[in-house]
C-alpha atoms as a PDB file:
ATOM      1  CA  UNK A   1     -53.240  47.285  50.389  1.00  0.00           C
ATOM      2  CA  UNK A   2     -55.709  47.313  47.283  1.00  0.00           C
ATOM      3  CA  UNK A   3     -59.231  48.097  47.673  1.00  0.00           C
ATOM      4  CA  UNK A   4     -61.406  46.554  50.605  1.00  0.00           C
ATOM      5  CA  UNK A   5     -64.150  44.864  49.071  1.00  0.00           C
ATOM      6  CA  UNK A   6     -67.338  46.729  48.837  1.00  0.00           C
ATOM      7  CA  UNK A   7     -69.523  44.168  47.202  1.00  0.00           C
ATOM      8  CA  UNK A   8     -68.927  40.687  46.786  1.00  0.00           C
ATOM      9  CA  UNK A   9     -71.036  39.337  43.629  1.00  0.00           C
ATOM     10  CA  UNK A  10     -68.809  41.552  41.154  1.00  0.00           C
ATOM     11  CA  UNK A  11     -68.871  39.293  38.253  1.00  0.00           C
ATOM     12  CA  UNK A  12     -65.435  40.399  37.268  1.00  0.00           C
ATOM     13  CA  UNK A  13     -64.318  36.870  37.414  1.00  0.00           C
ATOM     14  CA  UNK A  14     -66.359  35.749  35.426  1.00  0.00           C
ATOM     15  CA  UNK A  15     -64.025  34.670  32.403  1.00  0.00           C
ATOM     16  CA  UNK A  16     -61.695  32.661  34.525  1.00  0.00           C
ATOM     17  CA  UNK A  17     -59.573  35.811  35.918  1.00  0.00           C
ATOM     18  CA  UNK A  18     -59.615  37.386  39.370  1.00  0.00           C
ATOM     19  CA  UNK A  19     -57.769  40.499  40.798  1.00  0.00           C
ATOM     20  CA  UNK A  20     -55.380  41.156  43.098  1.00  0.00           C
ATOM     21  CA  UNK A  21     -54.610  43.922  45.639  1.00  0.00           C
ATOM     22  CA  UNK A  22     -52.557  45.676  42.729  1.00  0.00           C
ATOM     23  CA  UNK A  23     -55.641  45.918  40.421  1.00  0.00           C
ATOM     24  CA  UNK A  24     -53.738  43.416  38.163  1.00  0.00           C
ATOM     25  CA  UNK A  25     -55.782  40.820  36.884  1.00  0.00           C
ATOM     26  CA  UNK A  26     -54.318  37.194  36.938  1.00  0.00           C
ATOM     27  CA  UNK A  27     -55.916  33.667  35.998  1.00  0.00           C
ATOM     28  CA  UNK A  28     -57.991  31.929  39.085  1.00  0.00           C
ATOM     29  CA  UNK A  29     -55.575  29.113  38.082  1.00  0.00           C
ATOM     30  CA  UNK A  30     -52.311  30.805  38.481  1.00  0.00           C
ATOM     31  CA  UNK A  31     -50.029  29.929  41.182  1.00  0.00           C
ATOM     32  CA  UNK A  32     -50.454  32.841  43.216  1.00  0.00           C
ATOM     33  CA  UNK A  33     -53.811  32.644  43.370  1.00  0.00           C
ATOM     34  CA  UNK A  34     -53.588  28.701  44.174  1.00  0.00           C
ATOM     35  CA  UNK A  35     -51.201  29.640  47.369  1.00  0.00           C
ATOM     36  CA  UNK A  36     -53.656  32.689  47.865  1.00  0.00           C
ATOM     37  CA  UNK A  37     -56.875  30.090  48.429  1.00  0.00           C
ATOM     38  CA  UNK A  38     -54.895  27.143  50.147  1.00  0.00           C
ATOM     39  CA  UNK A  39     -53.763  30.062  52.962  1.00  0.00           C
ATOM     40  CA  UNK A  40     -57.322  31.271  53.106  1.00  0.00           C
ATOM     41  CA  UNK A  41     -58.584  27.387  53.410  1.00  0.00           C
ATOM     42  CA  UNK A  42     -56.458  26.706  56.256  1.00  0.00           C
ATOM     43  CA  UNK A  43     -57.731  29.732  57.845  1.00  0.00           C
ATOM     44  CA  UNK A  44     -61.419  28.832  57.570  1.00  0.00           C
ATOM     45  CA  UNK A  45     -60.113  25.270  58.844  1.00  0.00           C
ATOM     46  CA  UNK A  46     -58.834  27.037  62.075  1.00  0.00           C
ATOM     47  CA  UNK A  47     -61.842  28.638  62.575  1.00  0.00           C
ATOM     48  CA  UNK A  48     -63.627  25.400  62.734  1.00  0.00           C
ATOM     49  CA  UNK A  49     -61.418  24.420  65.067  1.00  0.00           C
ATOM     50  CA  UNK A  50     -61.761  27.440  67.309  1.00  0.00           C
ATOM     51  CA  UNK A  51     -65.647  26.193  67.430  1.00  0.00           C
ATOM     52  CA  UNK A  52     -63.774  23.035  70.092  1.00  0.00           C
ATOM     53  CA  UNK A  53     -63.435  23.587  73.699  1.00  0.00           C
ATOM     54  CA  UNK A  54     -59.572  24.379  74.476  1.00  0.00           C
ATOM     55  CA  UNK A  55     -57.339  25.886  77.041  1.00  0.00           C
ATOM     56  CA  UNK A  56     -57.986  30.063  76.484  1.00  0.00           C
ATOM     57  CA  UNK A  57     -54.044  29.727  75.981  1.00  0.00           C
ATOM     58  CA  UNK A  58     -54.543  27.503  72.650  1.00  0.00           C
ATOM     59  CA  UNK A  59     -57.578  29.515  71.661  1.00  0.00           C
ATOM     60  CA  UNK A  60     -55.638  32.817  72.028  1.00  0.00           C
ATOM     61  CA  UNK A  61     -52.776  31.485  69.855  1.00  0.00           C
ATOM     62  CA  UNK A  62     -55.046  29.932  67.494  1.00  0.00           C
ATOM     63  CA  UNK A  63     -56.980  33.652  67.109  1.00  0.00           C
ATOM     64  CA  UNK A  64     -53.446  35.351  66.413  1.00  0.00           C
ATOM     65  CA  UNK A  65     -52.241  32.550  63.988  1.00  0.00           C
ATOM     66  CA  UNK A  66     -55.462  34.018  62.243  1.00  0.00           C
ATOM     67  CA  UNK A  67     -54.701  37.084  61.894  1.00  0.00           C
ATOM     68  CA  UNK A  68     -51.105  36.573  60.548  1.00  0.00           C
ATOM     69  CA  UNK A  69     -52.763  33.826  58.048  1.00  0.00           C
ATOM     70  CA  UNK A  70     -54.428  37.337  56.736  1.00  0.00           C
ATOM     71  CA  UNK A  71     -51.603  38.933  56.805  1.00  0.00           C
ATOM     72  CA  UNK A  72     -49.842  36.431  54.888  1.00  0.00           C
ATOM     73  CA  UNK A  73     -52.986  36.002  52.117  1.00  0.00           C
ATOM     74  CA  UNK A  74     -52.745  39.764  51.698  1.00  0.00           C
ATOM     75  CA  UNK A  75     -49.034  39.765  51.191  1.00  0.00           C
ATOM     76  CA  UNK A  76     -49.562  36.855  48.443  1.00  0.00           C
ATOM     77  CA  UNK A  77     -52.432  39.197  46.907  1.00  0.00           C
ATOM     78  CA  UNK A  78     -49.800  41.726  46.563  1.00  0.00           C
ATOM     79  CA  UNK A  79     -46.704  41.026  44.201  1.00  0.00           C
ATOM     80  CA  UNK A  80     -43.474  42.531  46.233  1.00  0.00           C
ATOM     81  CA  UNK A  81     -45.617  43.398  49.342  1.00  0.00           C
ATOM     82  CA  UNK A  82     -44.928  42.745  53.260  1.00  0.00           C
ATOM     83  CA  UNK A  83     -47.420  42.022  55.840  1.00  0.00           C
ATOM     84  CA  UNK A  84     -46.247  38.720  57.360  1.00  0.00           C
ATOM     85  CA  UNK A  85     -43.154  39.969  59.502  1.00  0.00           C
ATOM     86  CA  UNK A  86     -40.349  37.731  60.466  1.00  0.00           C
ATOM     87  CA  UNK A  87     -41.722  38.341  64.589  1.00  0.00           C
ATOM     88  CA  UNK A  88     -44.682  35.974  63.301  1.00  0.00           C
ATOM     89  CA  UNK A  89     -42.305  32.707  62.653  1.00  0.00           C
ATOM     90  CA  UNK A  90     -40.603  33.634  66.237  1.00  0.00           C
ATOM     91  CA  UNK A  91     -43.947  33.817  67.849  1.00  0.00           C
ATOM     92  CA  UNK A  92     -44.422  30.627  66.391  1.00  0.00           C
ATOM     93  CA  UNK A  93     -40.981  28.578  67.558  1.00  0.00           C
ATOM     94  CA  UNK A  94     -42.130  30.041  71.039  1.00  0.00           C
ATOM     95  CA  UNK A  95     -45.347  28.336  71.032  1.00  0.00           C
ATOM     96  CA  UNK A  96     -43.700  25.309  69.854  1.00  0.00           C
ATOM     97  CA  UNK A  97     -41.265  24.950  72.591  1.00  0.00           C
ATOM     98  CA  UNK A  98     -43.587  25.858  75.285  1.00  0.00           C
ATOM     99  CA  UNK A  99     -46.137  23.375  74.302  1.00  0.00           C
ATOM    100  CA  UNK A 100     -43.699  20.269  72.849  1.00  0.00           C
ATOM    101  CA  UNK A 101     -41.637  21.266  76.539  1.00  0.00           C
ATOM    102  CA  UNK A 102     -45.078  19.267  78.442  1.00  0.00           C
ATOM    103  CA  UNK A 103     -45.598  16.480  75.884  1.00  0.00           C
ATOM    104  CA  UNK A 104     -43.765  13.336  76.159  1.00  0.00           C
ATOM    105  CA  UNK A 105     -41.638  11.923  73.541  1.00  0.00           C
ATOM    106  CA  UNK A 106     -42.893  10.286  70.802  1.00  0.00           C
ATOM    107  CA  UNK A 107     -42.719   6.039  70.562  1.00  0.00           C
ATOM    108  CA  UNK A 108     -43.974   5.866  67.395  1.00  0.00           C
ATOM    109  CA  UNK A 109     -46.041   7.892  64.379  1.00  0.00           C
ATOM    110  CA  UNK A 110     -49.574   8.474  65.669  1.00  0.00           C
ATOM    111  CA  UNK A 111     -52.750   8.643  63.436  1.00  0.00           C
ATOM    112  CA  UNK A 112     -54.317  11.636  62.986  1.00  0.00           C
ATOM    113  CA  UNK A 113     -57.021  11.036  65.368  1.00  0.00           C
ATOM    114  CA  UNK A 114     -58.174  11.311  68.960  1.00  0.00           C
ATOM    115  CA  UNK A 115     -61.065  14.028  70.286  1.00  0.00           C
ATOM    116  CA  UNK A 116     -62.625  15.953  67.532  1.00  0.00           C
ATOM    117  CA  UNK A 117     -60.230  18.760  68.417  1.00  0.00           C
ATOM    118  CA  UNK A 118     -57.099  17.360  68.104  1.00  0.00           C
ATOM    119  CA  UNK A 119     -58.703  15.482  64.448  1.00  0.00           C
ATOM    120  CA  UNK A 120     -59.519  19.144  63.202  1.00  0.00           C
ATOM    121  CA  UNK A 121     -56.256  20.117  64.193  1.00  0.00           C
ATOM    122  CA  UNK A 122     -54.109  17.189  62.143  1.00  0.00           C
ATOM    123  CA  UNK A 123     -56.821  18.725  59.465  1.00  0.00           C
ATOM    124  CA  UNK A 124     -54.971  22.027  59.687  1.00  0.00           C
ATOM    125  CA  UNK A 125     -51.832  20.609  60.060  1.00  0.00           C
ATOM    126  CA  UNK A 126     -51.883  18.847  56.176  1.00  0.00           C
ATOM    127  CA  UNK A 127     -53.676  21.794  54.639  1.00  0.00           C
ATOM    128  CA  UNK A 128     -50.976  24.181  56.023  1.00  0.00           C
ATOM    129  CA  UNK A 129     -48.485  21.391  54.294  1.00  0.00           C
ATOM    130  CA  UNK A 130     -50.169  22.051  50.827  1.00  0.00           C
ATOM    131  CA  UNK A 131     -50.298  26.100  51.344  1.00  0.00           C
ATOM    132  CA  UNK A 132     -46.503  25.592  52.228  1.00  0.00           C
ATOM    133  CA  UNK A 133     -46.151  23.682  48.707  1.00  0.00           C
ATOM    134  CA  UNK A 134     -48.253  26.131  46.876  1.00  0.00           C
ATOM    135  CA  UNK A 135     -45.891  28.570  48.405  1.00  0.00           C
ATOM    136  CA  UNK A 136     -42.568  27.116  47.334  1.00  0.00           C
ATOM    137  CA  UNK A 137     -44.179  26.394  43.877  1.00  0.00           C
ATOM    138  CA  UNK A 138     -44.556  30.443  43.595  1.00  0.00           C
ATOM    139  CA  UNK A 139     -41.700  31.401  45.211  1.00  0.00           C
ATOM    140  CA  UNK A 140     -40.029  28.895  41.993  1.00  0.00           C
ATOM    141  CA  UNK A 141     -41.463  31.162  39.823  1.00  0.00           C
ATOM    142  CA  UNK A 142     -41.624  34.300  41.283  1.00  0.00           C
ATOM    143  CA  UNK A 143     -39.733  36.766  43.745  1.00  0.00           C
ATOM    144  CA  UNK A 144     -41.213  36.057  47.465  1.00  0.00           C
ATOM    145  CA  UNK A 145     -39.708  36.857  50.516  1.00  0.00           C
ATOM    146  CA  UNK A 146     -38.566  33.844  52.787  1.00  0.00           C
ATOM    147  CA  UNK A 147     -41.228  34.649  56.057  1.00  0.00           C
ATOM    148  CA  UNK A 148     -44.073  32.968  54.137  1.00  0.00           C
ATOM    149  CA  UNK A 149     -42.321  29.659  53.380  1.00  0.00           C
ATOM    150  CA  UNK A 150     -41.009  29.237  57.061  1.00  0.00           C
ATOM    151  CA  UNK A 151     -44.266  30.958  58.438  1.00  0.00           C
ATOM    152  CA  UNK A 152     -46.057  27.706  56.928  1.00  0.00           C
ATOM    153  CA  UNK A 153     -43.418  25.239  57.490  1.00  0.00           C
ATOM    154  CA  UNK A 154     -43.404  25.853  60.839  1.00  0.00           C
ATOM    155  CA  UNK A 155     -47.251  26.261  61.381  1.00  0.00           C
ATOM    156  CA  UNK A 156     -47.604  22.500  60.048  1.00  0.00           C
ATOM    157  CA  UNK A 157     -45.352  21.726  62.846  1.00  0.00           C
ATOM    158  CA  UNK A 158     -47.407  23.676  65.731  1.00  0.00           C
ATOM    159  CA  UNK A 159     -50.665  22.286  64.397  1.00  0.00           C
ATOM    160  CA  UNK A 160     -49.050  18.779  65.519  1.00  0.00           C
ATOM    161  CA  UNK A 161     -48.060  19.554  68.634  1.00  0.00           C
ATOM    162  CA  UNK A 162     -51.795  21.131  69.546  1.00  0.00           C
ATOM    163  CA  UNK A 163     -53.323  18.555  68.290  1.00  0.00           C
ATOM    164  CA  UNK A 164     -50.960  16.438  70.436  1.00  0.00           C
ATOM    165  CA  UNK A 165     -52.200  19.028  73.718  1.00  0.00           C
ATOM    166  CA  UNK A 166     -55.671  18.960  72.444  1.00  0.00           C
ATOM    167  CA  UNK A 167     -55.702  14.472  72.569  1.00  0.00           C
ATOM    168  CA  UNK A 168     -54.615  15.461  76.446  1.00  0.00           C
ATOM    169  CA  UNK A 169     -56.964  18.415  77.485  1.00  0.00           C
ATOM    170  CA  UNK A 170     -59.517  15.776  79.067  1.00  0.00           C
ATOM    171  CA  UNK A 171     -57.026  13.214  79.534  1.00  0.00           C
ATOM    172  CA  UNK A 172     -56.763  11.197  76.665  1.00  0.00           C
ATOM    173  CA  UNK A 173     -53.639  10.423  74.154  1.00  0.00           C
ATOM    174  CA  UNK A 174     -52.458   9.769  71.366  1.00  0.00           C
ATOM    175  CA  UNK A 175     -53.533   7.204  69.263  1.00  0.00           C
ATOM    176  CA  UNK A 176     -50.627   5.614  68.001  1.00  0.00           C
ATOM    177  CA  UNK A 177     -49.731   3.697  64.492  1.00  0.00           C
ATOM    178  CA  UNK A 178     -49.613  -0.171  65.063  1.00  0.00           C
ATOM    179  CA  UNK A 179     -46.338  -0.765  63.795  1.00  0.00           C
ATOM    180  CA  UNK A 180     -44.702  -4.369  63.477  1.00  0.00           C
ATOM    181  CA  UNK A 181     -41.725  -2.598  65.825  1.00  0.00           C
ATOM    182  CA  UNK A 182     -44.210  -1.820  68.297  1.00  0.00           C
ATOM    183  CA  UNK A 183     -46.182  -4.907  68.447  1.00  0.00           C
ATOM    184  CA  UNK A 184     -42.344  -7.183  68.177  1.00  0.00           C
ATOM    185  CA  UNK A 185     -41.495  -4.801  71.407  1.00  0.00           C
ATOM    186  CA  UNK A 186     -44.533  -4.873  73.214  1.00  0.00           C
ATOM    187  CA  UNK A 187     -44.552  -8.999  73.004  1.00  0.00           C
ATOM    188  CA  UNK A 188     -40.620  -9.126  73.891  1.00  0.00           C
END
């Protein structure tokens, strides 16, 4: 990778521009550097959410999804680079199966809501969405490899699920959408 940061008030960026790990130097409005700060914001979210009480199982996935989020922001700060490894997304569909394998089956769409936990996690969930689409809209415009893309996609989906686990941790639920399907079934 490029140079670690030694100071952080550089003033280089001062005209709109900012630098990669390369040393090039690219508008703070280009697409890369859009996907670059969405991945970083959905790390920072993650870490608020870390803040919740949790299973040490959730927290210790949530703490590795970390560090492959910086692995993924300095592959994005580095045109043709590799951090992000294709083991990440596996690690991933893992933790997916073994936590969707205890939740029951959905009856309806549920809000994004229940404990504070779960709420910060449906947080994470749509801001990993919209560093998915920042991702797709580089990888339209630029070479990127395909681990990013389904790293995110599939993050999105994990962030659902916990926040699914978290609604449970104390014995709560999901708060579910009141449809007109539901309420026409429920009175039948």
């Amino acid at each position: 990778m490029g140079n670690r940061l030694t100071q952080i008030a550089t003033r280089t960026g001062d005209a709109g521009t900012t630098g990669l790990g390369d040393n090039t130097r690219v508008s703070k409005n280009s697409l890369r550097v859009h996907a670059m700060g969405d991945v970083d914001e959905l790390n920072s979210n993650i870490g608020v959410l870390l803040c919740e009480d949790m299973a040490t199982d959730v927290r210790g996935v949530l703490v590795e999804i970390q560090h492959q989020l910086f692995n993924l922001g300095g592959e994005l700060s580095i045109p043709g680079y590799e951090l992000l490894k294709p083991e990440a997304v596996l690690a991933l569909d893992e933790a997916l199966a073994t936590y969707n394998e205890a939740l029951p089956r959905l009856q309806e769409f549920i809000l994004p809501a229940g404990t504070r936990a779960a709420s910060q996690a449906h947080v994470c969930r749509t801001v990993a969405r919209r560093a998915e689409r920042a991702v797709v809209a580089l990888g339209n415009e630029e070479a990127l490899k395909d681990t990013p893309r389904q790293y995110l996609n599939r993050l999105s989906d994990l962030m659902f699920v916990l926040a699914r686990v978290l609604n449970r941790m104390n014995g709560g639920d999901d708060v579910y959408w009141k449809s007109e399907r539901m309420a026409k079934g429920a009175a039948e």
